[in-house]
N, C-alpha and C. Protein backbone atom coordinates (compact mmCIF):
# COMPACT_ATOMS: atom_id res chain seq x y z
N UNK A 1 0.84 -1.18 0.00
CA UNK A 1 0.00 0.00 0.00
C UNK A 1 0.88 1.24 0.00
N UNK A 2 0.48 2.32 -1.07
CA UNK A 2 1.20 3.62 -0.77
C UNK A 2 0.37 4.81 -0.70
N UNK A 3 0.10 5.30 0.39
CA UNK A 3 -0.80 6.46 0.16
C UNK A 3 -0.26 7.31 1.53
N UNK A 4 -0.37 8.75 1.28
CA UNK A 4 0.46 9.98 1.84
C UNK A 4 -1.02 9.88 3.52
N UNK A 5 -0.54 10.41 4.19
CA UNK A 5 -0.67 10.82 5.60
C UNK A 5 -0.91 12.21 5.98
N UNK A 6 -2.16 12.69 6.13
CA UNK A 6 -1.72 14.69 6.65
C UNK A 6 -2.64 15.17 7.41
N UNK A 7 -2.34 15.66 8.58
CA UNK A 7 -2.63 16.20 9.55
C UNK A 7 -2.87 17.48 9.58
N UNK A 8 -4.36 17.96 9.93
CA UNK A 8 -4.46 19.48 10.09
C UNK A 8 -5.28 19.70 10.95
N UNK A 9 -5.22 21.08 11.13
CA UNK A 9 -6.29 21.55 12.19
C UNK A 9 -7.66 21.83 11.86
N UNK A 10 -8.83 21.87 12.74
CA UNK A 10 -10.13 21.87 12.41
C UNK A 10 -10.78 22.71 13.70
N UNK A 11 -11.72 23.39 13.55
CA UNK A 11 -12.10 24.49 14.63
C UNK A 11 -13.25 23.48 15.78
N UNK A 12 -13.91 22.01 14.79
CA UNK A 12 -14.44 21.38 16.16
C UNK A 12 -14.87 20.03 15.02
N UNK A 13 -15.06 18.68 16.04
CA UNK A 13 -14.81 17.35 15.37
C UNK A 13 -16.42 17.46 14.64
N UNK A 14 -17.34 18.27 15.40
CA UNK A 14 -19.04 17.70 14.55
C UNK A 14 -19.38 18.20 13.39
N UNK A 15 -18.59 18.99 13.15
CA UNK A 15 -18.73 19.87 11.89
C UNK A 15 -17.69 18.99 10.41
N UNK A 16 -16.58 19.10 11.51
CA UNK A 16 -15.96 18.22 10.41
C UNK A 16 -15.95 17.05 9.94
N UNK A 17 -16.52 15.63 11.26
CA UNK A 17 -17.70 14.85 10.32
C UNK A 17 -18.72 14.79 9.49
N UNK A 18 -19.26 15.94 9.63
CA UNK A 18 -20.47 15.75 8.69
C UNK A 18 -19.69 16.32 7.05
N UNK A 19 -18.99 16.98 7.26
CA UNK A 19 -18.65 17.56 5.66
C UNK A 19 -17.54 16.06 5.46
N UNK A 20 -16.70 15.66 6.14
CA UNK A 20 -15.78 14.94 5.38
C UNK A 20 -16.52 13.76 5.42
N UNK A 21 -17.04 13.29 6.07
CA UNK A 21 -18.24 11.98 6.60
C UNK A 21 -19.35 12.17 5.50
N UNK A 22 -20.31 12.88 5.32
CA UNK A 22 -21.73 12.35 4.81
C UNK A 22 -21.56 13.43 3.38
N UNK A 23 -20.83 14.00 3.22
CA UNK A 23 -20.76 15.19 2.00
C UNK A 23 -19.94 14.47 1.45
N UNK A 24 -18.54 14.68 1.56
CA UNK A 24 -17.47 14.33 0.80
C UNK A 24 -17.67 12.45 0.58
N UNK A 25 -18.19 11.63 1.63
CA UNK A 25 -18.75 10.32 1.45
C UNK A 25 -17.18 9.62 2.25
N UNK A 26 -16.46 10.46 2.60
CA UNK A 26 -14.96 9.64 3.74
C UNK A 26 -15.60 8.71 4.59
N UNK A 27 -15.21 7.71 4.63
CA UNK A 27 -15.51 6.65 5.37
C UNK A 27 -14.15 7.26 7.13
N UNK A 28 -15.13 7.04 8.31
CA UNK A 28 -14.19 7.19 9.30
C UNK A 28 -13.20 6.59 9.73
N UNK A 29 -12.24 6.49 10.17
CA UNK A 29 -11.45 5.55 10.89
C UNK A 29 -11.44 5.48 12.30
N UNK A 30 -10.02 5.79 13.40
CA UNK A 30 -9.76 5.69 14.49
C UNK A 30 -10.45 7.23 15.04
N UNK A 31 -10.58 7.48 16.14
CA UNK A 31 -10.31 9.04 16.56
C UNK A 31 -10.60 8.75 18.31
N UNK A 32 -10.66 10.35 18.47
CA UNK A 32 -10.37 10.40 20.51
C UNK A 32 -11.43 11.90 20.47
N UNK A 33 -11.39 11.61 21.66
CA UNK A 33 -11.85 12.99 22.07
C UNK A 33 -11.01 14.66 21.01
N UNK A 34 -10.10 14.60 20.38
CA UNK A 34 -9.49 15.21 19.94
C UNK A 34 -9.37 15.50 18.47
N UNK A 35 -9.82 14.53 18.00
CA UNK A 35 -9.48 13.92 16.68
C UNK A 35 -9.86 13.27 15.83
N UNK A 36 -9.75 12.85 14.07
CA UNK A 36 -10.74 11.94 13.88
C UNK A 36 -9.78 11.82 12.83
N UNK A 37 -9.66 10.07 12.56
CA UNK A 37 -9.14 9.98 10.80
C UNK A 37 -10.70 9.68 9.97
N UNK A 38 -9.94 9.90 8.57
CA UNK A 38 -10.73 9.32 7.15
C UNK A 38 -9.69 8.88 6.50
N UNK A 39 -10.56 8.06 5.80
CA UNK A 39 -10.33 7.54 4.73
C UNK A 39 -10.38 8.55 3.25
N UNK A 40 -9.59 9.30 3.04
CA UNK A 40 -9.67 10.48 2.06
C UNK A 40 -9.49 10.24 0.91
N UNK A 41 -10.56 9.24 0.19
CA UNK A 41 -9.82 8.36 -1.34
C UNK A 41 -8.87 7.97 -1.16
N UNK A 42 -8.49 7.29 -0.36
CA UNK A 42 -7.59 5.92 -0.71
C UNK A 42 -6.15 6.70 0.79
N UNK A 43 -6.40 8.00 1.28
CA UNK A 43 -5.50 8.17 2.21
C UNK A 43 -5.96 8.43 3.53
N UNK A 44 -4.25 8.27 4.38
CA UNK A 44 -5.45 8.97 5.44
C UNK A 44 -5.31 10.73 5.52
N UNK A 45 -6.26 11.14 6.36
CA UNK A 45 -6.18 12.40 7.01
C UNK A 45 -6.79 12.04 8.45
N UNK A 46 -6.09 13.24 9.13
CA UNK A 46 -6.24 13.33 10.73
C UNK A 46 -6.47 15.03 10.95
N UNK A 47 -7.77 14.79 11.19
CA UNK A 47 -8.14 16.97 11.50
C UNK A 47 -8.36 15.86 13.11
N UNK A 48 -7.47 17.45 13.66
CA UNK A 48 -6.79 18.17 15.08
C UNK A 48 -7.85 18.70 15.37
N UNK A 49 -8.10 18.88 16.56
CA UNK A 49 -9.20 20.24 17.32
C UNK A 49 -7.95 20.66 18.44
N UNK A 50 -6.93 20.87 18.37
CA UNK A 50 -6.04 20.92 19.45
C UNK A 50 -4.93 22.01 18.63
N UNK A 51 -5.19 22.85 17.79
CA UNK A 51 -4.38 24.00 17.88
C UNK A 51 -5.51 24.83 16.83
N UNK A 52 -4.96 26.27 15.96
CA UNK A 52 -5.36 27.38 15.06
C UNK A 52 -5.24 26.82 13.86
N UNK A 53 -6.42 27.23 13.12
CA UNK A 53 -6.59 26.53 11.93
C UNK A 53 -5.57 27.59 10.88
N UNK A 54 -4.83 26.90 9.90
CA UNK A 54 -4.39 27.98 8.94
C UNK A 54 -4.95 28.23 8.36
N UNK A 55 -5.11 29.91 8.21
CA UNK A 55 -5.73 30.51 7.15
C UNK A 55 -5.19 30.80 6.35
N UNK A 56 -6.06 30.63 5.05
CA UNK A 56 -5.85 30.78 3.68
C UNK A 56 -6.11 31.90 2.77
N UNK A 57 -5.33 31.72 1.75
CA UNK A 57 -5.18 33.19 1.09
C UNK A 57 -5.26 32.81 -0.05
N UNK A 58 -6.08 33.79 -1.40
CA UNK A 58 -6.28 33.08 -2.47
C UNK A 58 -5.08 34.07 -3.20
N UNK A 59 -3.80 33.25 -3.19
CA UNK A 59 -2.34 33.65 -3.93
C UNK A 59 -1.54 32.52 -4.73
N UNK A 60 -1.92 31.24 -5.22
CA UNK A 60 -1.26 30.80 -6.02
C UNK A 60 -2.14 31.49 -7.33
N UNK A 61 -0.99 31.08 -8.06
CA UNK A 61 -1.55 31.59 -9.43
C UNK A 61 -1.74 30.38 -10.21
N UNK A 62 -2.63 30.46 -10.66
CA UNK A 62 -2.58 29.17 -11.99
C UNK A 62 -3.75 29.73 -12.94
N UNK A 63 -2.84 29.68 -14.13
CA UNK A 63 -3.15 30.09 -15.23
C UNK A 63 -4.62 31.66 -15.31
N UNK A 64 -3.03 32.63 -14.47
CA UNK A 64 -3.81 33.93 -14.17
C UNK A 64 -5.35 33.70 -13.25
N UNK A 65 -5.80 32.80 -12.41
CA UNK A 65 -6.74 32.40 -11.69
C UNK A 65 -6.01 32.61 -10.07
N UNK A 66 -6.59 32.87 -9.04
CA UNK A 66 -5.79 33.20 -8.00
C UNK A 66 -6.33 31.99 -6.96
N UNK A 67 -5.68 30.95 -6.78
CA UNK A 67 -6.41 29.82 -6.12
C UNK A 67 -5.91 29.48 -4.71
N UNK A 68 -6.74 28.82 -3.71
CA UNK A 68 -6.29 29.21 -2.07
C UNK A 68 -5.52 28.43 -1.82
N UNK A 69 -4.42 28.92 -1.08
CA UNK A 69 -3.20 28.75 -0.16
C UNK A 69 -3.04 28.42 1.37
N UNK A 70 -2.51 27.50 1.99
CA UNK A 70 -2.97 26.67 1.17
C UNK A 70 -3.43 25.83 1.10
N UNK A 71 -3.44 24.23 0.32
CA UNK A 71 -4.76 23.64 -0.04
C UNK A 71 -4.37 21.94 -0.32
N UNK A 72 -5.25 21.22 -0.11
CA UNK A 72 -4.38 19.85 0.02
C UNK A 72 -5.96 19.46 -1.05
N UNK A 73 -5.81 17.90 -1.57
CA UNK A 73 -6.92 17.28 -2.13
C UNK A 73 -6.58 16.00 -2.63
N UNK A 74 -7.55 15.50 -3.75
CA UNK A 74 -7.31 14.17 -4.25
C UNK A 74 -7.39 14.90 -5.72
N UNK A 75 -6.54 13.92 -6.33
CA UNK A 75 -7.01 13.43 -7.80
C UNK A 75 -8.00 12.33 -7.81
N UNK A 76 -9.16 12.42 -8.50
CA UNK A 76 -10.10 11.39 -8.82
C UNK A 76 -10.17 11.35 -10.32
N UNK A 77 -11.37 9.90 -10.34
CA UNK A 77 -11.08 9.28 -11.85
C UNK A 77 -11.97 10.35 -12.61
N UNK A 78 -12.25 10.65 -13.43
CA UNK A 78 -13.04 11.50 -14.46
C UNK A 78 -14.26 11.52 -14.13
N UNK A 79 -15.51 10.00 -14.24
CA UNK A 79 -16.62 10.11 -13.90
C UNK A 79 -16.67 10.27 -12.31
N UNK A 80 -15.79 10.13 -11.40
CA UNK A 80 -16.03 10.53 -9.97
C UNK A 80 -15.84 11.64 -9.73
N UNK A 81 -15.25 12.65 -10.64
CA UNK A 81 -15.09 14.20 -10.17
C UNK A 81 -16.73 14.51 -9.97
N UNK A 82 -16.82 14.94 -10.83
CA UNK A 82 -18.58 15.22 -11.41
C UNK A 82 -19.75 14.42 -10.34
N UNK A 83 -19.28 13.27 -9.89
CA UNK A 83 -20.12 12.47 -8.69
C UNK A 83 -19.99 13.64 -7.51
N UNK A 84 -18.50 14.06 -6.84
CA UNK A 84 -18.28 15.04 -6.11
C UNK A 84 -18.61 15.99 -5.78
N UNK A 85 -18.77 16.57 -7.09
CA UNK A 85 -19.22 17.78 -7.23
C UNK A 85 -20.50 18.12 -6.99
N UNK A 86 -21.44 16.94 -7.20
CA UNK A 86 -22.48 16.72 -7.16
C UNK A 86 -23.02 16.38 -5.86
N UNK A 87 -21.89 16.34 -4.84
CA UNK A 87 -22.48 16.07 -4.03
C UNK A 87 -22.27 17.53 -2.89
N UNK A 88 -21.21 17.92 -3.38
CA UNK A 88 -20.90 19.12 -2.73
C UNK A 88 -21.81 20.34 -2.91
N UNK A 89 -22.71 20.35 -3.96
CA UNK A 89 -23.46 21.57 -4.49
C UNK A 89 -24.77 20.97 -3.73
N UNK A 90 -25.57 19.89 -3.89
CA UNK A 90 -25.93 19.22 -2.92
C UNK A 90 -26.39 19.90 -1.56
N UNK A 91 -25.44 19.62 -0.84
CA UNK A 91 -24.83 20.05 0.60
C UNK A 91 -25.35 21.44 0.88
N UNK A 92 -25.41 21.79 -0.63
CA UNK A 92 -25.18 23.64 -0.34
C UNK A 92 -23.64 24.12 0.12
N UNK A 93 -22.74 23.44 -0.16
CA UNK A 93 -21.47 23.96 0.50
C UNK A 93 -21.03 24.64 -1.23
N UNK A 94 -20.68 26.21 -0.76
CA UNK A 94 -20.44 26.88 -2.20
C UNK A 94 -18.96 26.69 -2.42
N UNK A 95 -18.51 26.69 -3.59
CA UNK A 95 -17.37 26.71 -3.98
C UNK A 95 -16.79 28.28 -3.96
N UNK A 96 -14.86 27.96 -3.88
CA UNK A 96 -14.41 29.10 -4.15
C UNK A 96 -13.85 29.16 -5.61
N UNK A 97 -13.69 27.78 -6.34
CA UNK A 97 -13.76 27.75 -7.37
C UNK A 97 -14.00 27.09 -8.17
N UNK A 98 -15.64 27.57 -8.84
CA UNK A 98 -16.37 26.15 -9.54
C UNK A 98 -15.61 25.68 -10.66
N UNK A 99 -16.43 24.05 -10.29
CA UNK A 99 -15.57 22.94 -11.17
C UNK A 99 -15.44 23.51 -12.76
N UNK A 100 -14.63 23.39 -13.53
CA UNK A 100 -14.05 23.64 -14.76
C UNK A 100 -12.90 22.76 -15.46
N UNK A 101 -12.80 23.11 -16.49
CA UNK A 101 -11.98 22.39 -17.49
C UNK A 101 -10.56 23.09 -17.53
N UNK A 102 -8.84 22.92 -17.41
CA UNK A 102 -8.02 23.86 -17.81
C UNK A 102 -7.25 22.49 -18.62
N UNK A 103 -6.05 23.40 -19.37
CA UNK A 103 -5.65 22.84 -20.63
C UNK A 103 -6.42 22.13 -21.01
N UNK A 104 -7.24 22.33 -21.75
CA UNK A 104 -8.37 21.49 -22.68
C UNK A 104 -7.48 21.37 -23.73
N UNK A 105 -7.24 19.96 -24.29
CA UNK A 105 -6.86 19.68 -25.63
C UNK A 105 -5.15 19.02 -25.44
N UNK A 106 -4.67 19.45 -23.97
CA UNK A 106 -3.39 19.45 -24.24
C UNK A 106 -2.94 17.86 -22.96
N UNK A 107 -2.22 17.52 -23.05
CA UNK A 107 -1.66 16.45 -22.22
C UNK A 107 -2.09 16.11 -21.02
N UNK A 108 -2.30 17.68 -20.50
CA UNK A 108 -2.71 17.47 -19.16
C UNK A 108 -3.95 18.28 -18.64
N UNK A 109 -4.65 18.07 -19.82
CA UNK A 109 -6.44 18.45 -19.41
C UNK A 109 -6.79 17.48 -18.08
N UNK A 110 -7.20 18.72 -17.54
CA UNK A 110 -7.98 18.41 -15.96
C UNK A 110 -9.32 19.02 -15.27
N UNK A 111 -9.82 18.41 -15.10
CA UNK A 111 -11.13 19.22 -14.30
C UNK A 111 -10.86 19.57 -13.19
N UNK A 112 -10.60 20.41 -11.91
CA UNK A 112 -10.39 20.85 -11.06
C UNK A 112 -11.66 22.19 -10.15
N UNK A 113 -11.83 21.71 -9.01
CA UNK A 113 -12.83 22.85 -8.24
C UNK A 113 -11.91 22.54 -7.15
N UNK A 114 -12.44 23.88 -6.47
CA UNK A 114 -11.88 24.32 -4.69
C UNK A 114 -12.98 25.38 -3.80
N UNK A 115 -12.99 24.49 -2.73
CA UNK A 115 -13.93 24.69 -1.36
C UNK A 115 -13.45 24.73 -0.24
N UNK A 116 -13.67 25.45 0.45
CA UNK A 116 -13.69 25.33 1.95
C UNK A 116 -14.12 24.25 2.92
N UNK A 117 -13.23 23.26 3.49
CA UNK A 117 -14.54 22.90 4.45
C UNK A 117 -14.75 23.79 5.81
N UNK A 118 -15.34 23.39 6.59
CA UNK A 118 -16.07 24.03 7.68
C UNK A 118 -15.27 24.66 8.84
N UNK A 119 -13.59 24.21 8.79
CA UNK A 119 -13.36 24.95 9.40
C UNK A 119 -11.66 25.69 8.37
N UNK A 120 -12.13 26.46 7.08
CA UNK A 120 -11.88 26.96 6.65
C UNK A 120 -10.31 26.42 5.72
N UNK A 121 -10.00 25.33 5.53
CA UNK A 121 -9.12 24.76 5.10
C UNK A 121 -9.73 24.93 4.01
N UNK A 122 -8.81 24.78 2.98
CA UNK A 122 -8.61 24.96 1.06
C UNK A 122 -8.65 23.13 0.67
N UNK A 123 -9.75 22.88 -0.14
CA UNK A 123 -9.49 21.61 -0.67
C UNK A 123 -9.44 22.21 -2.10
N UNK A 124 -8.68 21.41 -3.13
CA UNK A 124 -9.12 20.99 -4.31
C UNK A 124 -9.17 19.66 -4.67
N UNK A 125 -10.33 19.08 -5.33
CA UNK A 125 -10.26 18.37 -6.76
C UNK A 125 -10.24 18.57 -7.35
N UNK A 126 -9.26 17.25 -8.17
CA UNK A 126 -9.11 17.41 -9.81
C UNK A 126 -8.81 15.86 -10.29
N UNK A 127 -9.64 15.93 -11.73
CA UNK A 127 -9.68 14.50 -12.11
C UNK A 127 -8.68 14.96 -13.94
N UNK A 128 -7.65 14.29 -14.42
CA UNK A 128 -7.29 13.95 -15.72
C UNK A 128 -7.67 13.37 -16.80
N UNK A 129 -8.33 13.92 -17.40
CA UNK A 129 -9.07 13.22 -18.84
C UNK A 129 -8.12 11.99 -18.83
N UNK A 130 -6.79 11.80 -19.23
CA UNK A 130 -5.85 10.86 -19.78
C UNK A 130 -4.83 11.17 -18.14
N UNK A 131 -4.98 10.12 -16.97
CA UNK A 131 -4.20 10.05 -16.01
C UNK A 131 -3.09 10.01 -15.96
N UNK A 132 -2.25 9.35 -17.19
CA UNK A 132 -0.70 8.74 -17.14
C UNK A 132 -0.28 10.16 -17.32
N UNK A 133 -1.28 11.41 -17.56
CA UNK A 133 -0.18 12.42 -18.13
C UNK A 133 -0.43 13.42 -16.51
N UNK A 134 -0.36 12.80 -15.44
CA UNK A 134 -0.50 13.78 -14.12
C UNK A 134 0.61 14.31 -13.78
N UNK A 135 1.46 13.94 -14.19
CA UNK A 135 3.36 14.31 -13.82
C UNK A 135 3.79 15.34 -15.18
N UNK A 136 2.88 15.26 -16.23
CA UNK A 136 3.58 15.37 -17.91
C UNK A 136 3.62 17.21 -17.68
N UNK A 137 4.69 17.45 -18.04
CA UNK A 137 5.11 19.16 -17.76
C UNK A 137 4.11 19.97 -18.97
């Protein structure tokens, strides 16, 4: 098994079950009075209630678009972006930047959106028309 590990802070655990739990569809894992893992497509994550959440700033640039800083997520398969998304609009949870298409046509066409969850962390998804090209410059 290879999948990355990341730890952040969250302003309180009931809020952040229900968005990463019944919205996003994360299956739970271990947790404490403090803490909670998911299952985050295929990784884990661990949101903290035990320090200040970082706030974010919308300063990367990509392709003249100013997107939030900063921001952790998954790549998903093509027809599961659009499942996501669908579930996030759903929710009523608004985006900071609705789902869209960039390099269309070129190697590394991707669909990509970014949201807040609840206690103000930057997610994005993004799914690759053609996956093998996720590394391709």
């Amino acid at each position: 098994m290879s999948a990355f590990h990341f730890a952040f802070f969250v302003r309180d655990l009931e809020s952040t079950r229900r968005f990463y739990g019944e919205v996003l569809g994360c299956r739970e894992g271990r947790s404490t009075a403090t803490w909670v893992d998911f299952d985050f497509f295929g990784h884990q994550i661990s949101a903290h209630n035990t320090g200040t959440v970082t706030p974010t700033q919308n300063t990367g640039k990509v392709e003249d678009i100013l997107v939030p800083m900063p921001h952790f997520g998954a790549i998903l398969g093509w027809g599961e972006f659009d499942a996501i998304a669908g579930r996030i609009r759903a929710a009523g949870v608004p985006f900071v930047l609705e789902p869209r298409s960039r390099y269309v046509g070129q190697p590394g066409e991707q669909a990509t959106m970014f949201l807040l969850d609840p206690s103000g962390n930057a997610l994005e998804f993004k799914s690759f028309k053609h996956p093998e090209h996720v590394f391709t410059a």
